[in-house]
Protein backbone atom coordinates (compact mmCIF):
# COMPACT_ATOMS: atom_id res chain seq x y z
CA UNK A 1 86.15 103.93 105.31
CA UNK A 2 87.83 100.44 105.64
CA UNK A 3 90.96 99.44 103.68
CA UNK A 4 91.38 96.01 104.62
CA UNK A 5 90.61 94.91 101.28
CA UNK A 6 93.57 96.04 98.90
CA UNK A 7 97.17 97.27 100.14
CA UNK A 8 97.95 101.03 98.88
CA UNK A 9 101.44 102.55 98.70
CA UNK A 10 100.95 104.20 102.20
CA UNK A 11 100.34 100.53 103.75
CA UNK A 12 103.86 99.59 103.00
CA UNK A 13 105.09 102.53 104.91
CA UNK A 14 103.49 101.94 108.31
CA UNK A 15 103.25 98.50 110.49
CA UNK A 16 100.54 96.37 111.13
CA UNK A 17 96.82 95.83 109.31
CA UNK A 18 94.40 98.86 108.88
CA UNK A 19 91.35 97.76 110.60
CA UNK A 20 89.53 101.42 109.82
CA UNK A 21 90.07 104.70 108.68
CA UNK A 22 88.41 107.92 108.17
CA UNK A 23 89.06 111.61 106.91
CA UNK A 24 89.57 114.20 109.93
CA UNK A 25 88.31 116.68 108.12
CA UNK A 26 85.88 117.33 104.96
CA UNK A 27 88.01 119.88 103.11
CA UNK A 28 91.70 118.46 103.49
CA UNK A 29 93.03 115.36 103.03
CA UNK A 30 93.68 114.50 106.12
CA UNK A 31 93.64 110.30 107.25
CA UNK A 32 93.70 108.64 110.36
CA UNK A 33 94.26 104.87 110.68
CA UNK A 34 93.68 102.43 113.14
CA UNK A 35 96.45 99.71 112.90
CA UNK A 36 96.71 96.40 114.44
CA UNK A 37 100.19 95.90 115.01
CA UNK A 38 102.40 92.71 116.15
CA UNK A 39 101.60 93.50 119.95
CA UNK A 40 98.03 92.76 119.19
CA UNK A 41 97.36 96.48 119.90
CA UNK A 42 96.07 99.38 118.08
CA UNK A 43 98.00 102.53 117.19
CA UNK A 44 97.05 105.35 115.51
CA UNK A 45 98.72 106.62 112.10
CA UNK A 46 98.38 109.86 110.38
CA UNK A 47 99.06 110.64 106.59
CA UNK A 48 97.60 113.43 104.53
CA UNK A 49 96.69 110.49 101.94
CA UNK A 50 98.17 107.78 99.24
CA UNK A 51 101.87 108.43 98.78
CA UNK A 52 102.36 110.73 102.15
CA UNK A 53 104.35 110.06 104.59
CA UNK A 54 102.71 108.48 107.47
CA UNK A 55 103.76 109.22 111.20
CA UNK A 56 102.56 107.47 114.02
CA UNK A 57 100.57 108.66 117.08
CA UNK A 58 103.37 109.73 120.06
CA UNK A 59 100.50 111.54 121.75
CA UNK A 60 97.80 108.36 122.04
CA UNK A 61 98.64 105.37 123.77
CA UNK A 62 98.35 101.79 121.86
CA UNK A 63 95.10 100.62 122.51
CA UNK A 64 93.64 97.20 123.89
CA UNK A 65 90.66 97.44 121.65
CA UNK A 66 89.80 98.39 118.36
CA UNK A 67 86.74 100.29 119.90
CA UNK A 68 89.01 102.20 122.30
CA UNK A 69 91.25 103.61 119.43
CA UNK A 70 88.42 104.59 117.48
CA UNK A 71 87.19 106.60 120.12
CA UNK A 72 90.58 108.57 120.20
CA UNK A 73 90.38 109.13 116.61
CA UNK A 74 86.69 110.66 116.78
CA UNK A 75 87.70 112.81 120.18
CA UNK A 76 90.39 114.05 118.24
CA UNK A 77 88.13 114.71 115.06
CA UNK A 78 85.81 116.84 117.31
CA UNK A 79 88.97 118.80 118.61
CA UNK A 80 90.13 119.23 114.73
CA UNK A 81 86.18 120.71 113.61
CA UNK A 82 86.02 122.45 116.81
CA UNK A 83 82.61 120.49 118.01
C-alpha cells in the first residue's frame, strides 16, 4: 500500500513524504510508514490508522535507502506475527 497519491489527516501530523506503507498485522489496524524526510533519509512512523496519532521510530535508525527501511519494517512485521 502506497499513499503518495492523496494527503490523509495522519500526513499532516508526521514530516516528510510517505514513499510506502503497509499493515503490521491482518487483524488490527496497525500502519507503518516509510517517510522521506528533509535529510533525504527514511524514518519509520507508526499510527494505528487515519486520525491516530502517529509516533516516530526511536528504536530504528533513519535510513540511507528506501530499500533499507523497508527491510526494517518487514523484520519487524515477522517479530509482530511471530514468523
Amino acid at each position: 500500500m502506497t499513499r503518495n497519491n492523496f494527503a490523509t489527516p495522519t500526513d499532516s501530523l508526521m514530516p516528510g513524504t510517505c514513499v510506502w506503507a503497509v499493515r503490521m498485522h491482518p487483524l488490527y489496524d496497525a500502519v507503518c510508514e516509510v517517510r522521506e524526510v528533509s535529510s533525504g533519509r527514511f524514518e519509520l512512523y507508526h499510527h494505528y490508522g487515519e486520525g491516530s496519532i502517529p509516533w516516530r521510530d526511536d528504536i530504528a535508525s533513519p535510513a540511507l535507502r528506501k530499500e533499507d527501511a523497508i527491510e526494517t519494517v518487514r523484520t519487524y512485521q515477522k517479530a509482530f506475527l511471530g514468523n
